[in-house]
PDB file of N, CA and C in Angstrom:
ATOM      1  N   UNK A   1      22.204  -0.977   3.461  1.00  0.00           N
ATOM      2  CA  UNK A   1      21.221   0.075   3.344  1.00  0.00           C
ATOM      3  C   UNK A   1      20.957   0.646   4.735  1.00  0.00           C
ATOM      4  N   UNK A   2      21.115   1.912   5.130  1.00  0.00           N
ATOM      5  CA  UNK A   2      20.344   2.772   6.164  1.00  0.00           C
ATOM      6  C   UNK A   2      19.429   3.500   5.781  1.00  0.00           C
ATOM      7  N   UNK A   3      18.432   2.931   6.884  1.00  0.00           N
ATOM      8  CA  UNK A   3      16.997   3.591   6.856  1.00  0.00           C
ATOM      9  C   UNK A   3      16.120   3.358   5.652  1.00  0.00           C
ATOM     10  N   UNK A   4      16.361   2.556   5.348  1.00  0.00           N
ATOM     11  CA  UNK A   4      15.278   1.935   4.216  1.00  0.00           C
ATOM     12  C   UNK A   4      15.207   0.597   3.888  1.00  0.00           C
ATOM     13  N   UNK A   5      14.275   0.194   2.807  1.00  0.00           N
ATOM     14  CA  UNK A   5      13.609  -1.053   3.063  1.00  0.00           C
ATOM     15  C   UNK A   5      13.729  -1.597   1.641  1.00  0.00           C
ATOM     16  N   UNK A   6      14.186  -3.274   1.615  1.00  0.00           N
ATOM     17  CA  UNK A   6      14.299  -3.904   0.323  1.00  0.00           C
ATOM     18  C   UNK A   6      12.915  -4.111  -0.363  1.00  0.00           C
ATOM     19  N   UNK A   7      11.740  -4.498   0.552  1.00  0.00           N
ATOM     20  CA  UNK A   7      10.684  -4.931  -0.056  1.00  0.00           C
ATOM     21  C   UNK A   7       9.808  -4.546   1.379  1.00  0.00           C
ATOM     22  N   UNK A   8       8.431  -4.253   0.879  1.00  0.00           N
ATOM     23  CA  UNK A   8       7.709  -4.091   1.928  1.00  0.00           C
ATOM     24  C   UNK A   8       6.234  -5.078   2.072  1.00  0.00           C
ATOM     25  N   UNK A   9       5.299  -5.193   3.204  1.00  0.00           N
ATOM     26  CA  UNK A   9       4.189  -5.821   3.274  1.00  0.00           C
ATOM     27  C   UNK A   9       2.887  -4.605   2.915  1.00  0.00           C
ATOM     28  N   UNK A  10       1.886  -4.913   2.162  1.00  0.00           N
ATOM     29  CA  UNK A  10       0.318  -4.430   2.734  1.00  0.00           C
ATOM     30  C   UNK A  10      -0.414  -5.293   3.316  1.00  0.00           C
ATOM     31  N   UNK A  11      -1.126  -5.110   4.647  1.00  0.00           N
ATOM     32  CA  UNK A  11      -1.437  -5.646   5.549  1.00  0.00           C
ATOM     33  C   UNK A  11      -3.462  -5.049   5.451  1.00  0.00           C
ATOM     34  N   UNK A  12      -3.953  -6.100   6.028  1.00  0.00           N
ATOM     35  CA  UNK A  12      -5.804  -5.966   6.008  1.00  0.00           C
ATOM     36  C   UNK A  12      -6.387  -5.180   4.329  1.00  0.00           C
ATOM     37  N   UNK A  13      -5.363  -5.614   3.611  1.00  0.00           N
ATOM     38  CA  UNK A  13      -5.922  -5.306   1.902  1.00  0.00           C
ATOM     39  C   UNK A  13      -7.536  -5.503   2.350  1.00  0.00           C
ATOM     40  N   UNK A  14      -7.955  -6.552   2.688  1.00  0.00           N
ATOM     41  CA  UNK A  14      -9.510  -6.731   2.273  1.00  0.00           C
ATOM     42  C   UNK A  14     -10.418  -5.746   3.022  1.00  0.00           C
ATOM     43  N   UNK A  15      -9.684  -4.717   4.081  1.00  0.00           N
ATOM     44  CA  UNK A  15     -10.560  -3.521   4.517  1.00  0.00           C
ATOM     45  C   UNK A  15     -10.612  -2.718   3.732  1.00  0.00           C
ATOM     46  N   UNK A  16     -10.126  -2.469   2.662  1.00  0.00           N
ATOM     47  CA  UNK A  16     -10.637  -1.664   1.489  1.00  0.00           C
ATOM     48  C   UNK A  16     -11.468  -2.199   0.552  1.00  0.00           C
ATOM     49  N   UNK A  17     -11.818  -3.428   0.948  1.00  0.00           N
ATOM     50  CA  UNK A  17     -12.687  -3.758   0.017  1.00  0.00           C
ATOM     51  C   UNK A  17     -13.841  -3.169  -0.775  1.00  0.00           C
ATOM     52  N   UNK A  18     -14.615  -2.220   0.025  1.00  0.00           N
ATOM     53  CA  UNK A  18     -15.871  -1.473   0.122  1.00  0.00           C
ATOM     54  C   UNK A  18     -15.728  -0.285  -0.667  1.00  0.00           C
ATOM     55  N   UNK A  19     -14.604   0.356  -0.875  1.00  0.00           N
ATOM     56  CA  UNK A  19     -14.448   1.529  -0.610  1.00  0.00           C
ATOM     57  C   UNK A  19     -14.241   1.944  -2.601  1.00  0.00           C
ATOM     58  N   UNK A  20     -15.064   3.432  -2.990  1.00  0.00           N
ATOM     59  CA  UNK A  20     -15.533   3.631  -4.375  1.00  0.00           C
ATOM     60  C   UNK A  20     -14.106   4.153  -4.192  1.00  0.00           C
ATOM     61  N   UNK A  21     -13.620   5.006  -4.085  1.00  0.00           N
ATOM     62  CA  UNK A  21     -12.236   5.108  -4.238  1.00  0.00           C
ATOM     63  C   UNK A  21     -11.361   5.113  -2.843  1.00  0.00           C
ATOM     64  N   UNK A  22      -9.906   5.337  -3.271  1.00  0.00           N
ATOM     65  CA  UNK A  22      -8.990   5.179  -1.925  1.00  0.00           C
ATOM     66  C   UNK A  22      -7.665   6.540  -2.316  1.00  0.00           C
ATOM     67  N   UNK A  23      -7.678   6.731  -0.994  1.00  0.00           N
ATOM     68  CA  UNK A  23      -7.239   7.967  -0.843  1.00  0.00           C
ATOM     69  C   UNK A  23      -5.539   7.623  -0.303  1.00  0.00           C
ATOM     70  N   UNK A  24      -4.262   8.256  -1.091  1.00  0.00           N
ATOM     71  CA  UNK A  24      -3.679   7.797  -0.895  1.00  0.00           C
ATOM     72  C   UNK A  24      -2.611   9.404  -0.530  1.00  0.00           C
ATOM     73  N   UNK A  25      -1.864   9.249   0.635  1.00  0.00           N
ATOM     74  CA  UNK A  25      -1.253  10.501   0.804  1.00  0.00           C
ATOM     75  C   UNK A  25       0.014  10.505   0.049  1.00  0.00           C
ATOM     76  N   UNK A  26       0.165  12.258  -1.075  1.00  0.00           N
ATOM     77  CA  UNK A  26       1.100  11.531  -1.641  1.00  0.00           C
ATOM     78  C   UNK A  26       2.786  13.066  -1.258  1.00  0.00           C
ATOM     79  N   UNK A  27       2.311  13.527  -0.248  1.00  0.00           N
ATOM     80  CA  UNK A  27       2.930  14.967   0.040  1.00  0.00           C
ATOM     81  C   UNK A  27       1.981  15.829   0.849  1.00  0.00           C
ATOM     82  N   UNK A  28       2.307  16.770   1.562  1.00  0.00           N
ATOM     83  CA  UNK A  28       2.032  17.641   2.493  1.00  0.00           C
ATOM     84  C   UNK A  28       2.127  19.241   2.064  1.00  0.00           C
ATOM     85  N   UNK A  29       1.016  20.236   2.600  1.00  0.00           N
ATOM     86  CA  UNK A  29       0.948  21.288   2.052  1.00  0.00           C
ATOM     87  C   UNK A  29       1.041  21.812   3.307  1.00  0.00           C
ATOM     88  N   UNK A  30       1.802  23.054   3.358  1.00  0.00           N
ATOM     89  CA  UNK A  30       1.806  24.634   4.541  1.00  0.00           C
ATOM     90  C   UNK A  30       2.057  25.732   4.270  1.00  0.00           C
ATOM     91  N   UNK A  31       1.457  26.712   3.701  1.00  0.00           N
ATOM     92  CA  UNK A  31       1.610  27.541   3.589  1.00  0.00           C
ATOM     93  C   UNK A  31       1.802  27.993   2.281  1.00  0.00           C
ATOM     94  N   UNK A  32       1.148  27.053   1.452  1.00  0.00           N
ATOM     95  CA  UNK A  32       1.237  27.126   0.171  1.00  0.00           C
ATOM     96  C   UNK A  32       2.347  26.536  -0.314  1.00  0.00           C
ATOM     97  N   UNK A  33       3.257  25.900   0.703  1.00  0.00           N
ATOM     98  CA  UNK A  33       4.828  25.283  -0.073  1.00  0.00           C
ATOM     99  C   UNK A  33       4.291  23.346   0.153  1.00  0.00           C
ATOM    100  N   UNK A  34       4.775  22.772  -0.566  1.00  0.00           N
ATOM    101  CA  UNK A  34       4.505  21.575  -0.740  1.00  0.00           C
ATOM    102  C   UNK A  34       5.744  20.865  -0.464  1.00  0.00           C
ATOM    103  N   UNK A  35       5.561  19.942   0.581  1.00  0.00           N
ATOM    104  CA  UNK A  35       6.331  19.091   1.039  1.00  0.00           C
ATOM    105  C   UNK A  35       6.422  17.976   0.300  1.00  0.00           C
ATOM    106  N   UNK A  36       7.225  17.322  -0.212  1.00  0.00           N
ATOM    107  CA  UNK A  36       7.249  15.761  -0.660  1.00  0.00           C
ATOM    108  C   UNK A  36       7.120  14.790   0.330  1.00  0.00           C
ATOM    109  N   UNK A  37       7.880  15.261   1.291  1.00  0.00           N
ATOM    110  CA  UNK A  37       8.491  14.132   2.622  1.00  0.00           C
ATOM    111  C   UNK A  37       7.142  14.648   4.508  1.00  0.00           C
ATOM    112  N   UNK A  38       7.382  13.976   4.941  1.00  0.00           N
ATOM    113  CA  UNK A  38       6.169  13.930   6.364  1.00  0.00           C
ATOM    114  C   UNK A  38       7.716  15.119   7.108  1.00  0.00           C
ATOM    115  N   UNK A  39       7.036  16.443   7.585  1.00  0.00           N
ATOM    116  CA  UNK A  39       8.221  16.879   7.882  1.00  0.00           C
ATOM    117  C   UNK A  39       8.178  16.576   9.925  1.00  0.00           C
ATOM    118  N   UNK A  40       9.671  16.970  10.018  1.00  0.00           N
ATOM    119  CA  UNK A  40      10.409  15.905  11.590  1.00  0.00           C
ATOM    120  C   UNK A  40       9.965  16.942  12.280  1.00  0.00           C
ATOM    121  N   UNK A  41       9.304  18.205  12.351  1.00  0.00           N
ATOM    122  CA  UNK A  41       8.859  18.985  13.388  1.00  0.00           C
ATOM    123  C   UNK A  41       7.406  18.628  13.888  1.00  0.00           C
ATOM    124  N   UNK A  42       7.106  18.515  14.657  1.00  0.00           N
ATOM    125  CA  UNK A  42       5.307  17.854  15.002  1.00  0.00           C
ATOM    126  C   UNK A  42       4.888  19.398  15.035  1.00  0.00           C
ATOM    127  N   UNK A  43       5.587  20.644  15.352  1.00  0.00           N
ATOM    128  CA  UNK A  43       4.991  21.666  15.263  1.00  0.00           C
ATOM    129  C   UNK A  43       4.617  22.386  13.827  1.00  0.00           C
ATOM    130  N   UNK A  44       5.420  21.881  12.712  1.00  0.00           N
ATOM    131  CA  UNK A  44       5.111  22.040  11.436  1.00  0.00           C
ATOM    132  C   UNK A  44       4.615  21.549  10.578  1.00  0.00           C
ATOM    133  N   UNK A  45       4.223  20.037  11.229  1.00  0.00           N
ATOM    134  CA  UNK A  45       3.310  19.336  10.693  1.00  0.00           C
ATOM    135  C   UNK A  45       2.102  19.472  11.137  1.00  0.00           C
ATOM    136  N   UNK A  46       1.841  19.938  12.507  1.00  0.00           N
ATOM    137  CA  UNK A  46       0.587  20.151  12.621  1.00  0.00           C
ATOM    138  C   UNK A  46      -0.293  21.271  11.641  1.00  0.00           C
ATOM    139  N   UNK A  47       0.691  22.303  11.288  1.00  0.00           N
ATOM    140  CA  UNK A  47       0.094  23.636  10.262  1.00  0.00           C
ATOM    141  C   UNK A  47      -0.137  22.486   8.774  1.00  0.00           C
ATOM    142  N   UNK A  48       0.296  21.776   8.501  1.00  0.00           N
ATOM    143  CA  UNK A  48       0.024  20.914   6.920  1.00  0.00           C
ATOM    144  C   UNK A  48      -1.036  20.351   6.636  1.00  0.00           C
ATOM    145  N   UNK A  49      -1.611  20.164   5.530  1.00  0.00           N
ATOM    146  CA  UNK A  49      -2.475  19.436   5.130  1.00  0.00           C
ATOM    147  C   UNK A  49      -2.517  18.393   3.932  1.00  0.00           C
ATOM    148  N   UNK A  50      -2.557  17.381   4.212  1.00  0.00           N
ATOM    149  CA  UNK A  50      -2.240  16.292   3.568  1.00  0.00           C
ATOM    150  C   UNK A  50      -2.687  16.580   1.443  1.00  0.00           C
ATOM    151  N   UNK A  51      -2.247  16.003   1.208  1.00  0.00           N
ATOM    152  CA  UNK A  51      -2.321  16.028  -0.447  1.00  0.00           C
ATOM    153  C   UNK A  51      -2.496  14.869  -0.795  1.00  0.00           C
ATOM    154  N   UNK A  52      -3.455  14.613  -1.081  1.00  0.00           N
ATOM    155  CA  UNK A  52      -4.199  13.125  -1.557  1.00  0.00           C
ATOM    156  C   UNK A  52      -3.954  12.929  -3.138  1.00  0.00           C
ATOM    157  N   UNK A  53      -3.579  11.574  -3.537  1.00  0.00           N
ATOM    158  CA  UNK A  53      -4.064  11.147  -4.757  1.00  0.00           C
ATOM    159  C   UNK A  53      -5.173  10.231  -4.812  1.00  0.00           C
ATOM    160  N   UNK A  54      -5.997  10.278  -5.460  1.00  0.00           N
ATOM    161  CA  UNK A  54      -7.088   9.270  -5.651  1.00  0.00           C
ATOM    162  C   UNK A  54      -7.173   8.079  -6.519  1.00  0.00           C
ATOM    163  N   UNK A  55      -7.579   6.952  -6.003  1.00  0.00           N
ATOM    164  CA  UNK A  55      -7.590   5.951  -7.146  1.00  0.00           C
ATOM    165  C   UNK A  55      -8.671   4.879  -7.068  1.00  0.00           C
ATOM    166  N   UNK A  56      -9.285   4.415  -8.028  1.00  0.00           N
ATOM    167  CA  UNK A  56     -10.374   3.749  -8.071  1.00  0.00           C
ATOM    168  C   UNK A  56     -10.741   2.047  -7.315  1.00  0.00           C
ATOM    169  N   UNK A  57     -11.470   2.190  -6.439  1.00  0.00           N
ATOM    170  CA  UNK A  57     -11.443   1.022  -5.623  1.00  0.00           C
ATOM    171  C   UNK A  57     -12.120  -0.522  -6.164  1.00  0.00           C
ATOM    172  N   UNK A  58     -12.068  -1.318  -5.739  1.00  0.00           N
ATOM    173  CA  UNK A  58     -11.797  -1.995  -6.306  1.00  0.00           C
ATOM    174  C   UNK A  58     -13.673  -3.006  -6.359  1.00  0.00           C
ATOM    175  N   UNK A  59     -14.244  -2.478  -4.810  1.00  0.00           N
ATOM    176  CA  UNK A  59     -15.513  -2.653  -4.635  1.00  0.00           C
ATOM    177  C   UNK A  59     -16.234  -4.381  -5.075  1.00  0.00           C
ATOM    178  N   UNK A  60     -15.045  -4.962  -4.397  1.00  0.00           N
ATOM    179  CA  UNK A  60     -15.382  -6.390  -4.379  1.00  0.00           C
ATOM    180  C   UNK A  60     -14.609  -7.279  -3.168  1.00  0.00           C
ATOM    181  N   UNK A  61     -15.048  -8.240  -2.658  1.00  0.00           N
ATOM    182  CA  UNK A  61     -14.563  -8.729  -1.542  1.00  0.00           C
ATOM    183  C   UNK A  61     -13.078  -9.939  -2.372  1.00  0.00           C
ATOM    184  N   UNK A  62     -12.196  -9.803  -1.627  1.00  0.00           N
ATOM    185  CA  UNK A  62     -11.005 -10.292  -1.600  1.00  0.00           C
ATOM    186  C   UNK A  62     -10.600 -11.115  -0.765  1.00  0.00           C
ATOM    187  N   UNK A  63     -11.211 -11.404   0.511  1.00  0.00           N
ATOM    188  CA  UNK A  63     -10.605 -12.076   1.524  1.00  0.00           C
ATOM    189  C   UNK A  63     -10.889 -14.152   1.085  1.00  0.00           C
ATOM    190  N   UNK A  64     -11.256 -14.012   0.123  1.00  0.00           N
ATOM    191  CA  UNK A  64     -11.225 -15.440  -0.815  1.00  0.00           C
ATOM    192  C   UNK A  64     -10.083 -15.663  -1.856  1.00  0.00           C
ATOM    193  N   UNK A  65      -9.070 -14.766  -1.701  1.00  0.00           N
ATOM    194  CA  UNK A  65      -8.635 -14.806  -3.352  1.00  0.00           C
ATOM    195  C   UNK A  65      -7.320 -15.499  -2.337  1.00  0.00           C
ATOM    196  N   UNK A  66      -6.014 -16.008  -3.434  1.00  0.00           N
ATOM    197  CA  UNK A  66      -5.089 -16.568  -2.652  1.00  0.00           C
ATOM    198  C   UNK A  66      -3.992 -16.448  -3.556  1.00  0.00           C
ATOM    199  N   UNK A  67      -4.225 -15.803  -4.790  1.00  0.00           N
ATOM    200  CA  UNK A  67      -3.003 -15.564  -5.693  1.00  0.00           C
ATOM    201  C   UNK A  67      -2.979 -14.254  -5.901  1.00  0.00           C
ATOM    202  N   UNK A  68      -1.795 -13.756  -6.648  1.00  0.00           N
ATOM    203  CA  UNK A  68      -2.007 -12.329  -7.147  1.00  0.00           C
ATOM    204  C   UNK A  68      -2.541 -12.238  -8.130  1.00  0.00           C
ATOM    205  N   UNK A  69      -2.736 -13.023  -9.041  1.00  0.00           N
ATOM    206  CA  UNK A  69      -3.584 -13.235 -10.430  1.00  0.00           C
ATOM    207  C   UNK A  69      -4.943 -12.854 -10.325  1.00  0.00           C
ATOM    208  N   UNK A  70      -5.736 -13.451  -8.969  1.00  0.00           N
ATOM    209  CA  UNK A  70      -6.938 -13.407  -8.729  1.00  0.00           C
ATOM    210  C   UNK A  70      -7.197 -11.822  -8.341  1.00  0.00           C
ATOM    211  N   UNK A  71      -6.753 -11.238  -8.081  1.00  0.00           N
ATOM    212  CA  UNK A  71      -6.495 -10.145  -7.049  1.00  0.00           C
ATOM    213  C   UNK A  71      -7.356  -9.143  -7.923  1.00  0.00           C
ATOM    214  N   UNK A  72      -8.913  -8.366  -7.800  1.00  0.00           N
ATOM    215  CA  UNK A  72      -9.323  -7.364  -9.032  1.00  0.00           C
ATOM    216  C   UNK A  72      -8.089  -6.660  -9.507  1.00  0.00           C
ATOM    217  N   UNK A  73      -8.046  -5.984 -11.010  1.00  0.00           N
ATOM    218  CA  UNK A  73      -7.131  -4.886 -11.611  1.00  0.00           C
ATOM    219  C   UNK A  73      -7.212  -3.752 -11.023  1.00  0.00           C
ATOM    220  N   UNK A  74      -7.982  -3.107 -10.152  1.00  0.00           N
ATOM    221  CA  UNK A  74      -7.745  -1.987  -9.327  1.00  0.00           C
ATOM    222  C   UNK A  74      -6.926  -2.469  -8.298  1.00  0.00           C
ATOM    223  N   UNK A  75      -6.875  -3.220  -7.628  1.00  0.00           N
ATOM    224  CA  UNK A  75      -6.877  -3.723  -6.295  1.00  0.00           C
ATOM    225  C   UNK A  75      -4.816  -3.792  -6.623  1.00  0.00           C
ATOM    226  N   UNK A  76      -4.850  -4.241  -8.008  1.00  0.00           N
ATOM    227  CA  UNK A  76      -2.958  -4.391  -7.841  1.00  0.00           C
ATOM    228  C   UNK A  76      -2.251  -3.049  -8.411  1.00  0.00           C
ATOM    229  N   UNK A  77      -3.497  -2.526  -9.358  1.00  0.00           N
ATOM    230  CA  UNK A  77      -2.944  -0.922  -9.780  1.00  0.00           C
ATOM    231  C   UNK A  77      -2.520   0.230  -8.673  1.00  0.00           C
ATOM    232  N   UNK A  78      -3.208  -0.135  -7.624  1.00  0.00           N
ATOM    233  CA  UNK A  78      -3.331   0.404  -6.236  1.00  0.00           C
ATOM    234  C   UNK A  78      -1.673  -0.420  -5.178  1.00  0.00           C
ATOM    235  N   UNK A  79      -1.673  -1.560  -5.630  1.00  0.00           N
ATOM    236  CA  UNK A  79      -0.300  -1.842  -5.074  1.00  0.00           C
ATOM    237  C   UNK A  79       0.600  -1.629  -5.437  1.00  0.00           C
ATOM    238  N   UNK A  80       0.752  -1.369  -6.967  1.00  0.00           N
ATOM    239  CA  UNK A  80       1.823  -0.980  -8.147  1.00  0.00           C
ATOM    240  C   UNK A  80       2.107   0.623  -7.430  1.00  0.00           C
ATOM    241  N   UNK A  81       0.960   1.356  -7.971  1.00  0.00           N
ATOM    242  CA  UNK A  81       1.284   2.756  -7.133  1.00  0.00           C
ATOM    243  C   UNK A  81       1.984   2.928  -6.293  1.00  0.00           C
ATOM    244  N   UNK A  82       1.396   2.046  -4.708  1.00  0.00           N
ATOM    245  CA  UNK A  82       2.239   2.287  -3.479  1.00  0.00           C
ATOM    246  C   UNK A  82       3.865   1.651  -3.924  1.00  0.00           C
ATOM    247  N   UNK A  83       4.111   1.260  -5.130  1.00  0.00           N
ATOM    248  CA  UNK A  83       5.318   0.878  -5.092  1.00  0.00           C
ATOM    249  C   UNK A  83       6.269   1.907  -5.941  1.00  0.00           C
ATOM    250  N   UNK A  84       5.784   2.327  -5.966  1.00  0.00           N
ATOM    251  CA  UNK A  84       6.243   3.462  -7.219  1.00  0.00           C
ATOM    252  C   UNK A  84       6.332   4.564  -6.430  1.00  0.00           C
ATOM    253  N   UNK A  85       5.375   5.099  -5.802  1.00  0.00           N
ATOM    254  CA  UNK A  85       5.676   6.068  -4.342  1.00  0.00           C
ATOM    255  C   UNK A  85       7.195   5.721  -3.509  1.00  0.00           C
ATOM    256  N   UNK A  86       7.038   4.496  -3.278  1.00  0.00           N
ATOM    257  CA  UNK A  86       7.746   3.942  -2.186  1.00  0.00           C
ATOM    258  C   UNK A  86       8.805   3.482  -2.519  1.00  0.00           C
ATOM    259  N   UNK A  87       9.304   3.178  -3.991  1.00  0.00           N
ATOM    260  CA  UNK A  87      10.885   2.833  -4.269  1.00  0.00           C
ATOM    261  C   UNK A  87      11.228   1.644  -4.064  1.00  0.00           C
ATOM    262  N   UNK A  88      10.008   1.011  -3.416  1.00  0.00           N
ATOM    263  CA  UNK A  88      10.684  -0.753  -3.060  1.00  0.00           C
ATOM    264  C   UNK A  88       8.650  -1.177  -3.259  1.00  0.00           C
ATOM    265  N   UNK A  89       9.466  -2.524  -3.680  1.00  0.00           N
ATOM    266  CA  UNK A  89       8.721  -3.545  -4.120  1.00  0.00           C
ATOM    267  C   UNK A  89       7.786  -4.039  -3.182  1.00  0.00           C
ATOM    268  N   UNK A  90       6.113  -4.320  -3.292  1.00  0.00           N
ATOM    269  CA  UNK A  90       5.824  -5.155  -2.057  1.00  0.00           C
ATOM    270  C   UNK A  90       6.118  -6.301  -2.447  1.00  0.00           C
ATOM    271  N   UNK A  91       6.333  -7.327  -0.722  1.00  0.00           N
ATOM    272  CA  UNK A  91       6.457  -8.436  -0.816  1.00  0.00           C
ATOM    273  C   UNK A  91       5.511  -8.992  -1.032  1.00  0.00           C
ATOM    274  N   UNK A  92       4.462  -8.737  -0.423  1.00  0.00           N
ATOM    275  CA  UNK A  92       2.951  -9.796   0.090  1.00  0.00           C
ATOM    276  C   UNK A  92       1.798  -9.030   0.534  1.00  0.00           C
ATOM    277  N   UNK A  93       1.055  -9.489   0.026  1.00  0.00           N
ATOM    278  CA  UNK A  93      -0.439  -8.317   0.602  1.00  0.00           C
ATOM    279  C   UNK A  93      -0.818  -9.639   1.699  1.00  0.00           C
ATOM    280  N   UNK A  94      -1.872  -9.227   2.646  1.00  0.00           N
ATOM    281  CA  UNK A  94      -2.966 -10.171   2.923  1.00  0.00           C
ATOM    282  C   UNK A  94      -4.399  -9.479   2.985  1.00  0.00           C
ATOM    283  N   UNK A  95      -4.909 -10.560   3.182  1.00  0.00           N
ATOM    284  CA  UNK A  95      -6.847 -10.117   2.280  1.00  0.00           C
ATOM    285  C   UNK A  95      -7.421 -10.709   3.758  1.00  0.00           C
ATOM    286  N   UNK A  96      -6.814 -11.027   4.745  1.00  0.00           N
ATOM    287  CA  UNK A  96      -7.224 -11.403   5.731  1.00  0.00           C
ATOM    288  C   UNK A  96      -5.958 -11.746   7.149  1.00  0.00           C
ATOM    289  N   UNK A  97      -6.660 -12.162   8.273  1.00  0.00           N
ATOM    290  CA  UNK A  97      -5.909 -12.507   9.594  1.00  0.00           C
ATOM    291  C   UNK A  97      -4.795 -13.815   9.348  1.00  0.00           C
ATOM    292  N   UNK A  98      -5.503 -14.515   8.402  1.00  0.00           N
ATOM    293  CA  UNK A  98      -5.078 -15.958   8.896  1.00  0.00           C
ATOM    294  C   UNK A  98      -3.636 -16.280   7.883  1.00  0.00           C
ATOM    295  N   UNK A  99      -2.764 -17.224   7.655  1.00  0.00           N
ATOM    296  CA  UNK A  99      -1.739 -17.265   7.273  1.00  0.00           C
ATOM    297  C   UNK A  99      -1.939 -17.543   5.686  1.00  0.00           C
ATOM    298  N   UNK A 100      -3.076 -18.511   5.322  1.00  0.00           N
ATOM    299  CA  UNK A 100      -3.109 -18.486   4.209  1.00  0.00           C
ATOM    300  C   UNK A 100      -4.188 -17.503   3.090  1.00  0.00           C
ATOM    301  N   UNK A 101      -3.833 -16.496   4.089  1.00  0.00           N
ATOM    302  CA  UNK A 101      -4.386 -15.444   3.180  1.00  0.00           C
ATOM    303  C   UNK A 101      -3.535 -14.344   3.457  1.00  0.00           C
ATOM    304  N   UNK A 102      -2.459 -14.398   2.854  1.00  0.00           N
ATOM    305  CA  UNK A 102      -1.390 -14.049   2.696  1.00  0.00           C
ATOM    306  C   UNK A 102      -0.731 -14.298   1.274  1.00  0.00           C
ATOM    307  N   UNK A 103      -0.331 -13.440   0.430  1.00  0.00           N
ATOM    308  CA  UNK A 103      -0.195 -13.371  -0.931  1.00  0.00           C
ATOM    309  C   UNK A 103       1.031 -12.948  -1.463  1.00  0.00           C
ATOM    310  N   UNK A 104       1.831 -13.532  -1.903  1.00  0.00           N
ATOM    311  CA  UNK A 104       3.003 -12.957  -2.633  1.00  0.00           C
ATOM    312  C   UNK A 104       2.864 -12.474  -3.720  1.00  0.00           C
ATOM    313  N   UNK A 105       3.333 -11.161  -4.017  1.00  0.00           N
ATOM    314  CA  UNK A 105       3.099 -10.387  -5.159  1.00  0.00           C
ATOM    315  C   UNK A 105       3.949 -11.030  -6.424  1.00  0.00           C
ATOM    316  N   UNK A 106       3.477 -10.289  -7.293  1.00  0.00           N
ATOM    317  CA  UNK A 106       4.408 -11.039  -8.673  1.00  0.00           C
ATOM    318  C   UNK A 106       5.776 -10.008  -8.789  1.00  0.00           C
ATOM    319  N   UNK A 107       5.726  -9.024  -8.153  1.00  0.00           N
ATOM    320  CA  UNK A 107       7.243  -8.490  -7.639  1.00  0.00           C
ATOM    321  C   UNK A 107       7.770  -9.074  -6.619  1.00  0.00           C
ATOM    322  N   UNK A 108       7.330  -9.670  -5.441  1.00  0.00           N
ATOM    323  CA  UNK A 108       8.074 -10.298  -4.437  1.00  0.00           C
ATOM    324  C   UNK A 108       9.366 -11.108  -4.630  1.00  0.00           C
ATOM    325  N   UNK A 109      10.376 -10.674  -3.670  1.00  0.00           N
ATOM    326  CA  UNK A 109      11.599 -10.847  -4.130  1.00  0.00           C
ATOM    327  C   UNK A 109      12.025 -12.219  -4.288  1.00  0.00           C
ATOM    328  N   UNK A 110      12.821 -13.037  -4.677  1.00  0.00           N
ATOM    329  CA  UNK A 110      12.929 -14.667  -5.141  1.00  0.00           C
ATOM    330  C   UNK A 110      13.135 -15.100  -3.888  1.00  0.00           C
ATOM    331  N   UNK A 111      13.840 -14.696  -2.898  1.00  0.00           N
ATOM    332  CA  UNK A 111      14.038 -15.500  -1.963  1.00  0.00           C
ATOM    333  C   UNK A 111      13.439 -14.902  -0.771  1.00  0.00           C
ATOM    334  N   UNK A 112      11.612 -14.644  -0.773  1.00  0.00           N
ATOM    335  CA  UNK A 112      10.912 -14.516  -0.137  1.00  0.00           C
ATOM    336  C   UNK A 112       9.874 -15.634   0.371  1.00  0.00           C
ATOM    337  N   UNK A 113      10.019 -15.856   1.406  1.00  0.00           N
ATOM    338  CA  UNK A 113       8.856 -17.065   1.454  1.00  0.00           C
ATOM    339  C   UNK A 113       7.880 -17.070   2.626  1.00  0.00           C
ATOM    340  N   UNK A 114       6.699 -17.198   2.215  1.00  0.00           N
ATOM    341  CA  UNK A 114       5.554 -16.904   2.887  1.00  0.00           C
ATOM    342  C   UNK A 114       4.920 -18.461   3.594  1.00  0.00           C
ATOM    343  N   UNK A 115       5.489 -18.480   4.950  1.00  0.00           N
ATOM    344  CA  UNK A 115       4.905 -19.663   5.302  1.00  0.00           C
ATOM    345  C   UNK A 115       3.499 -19.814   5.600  1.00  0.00           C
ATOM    346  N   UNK A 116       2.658 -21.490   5.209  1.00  0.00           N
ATOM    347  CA  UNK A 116       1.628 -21.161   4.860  1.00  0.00           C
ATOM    348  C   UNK A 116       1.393 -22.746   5.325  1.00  0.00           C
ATOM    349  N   UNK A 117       0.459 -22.767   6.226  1.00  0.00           N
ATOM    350  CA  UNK A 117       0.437 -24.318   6.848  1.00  0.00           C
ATOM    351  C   UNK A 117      -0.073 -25.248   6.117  1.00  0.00           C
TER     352      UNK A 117
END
């Protein structure tokens, strides 16, 4: 594969904890033409304005949870999305700094492993 990715991470999940919804960029607008992709000119991206999808937050603290099971139903509908945007699977969220708060998704690939002291 060039330039792309088998599986990816979400990283500080539990800073969204708070939040009534979450704003997710899903394409770029200029001039009335709509971009799908972040375009490679910084001078033509500066004229754009982002195109948000919205989705319902999840408004509960997470940095306790340690499975994906536990994880609220917004909170993985919101990871499903970014995976569906993104064409590849996440591997692992974390809900915090430390190692065992670190989470393998129930898509995470089989021979992924999340060391965990």
């Amino acid at each position: 594969m060039v330039n792309g990715i088998n599986w990816w991470a979400v990283t500080k999940l539990d800073v969204l904890d708070g939040f009534e919804t979450i704003k997710i960029c899903v394409a770029y607008e200029r001039n009335g033409e709509r971009m799908d992709h972040l375009p490679g000119n910084i001078n033509t991206f500066a004229d754009c304005t982002p195109v948000y999808e919205e989705m319902p937050g999840w408004q509960t603290a997470t940095s306790h949870i340690r499975t994906w099971e536990e994880l609220p139903a917004n909170c993985q509908a919101y990871i499903r999305r970014l995976e569906e945007l993104t064409g590849a699977p996440a591997g692992f969220v974390s809900v915090g700094p430390r190692r065992d708060e670190t989470i393998p998704t129930a898509s995470a690939p089989a021979d992924l492993e999340v060391a965990v002291p």
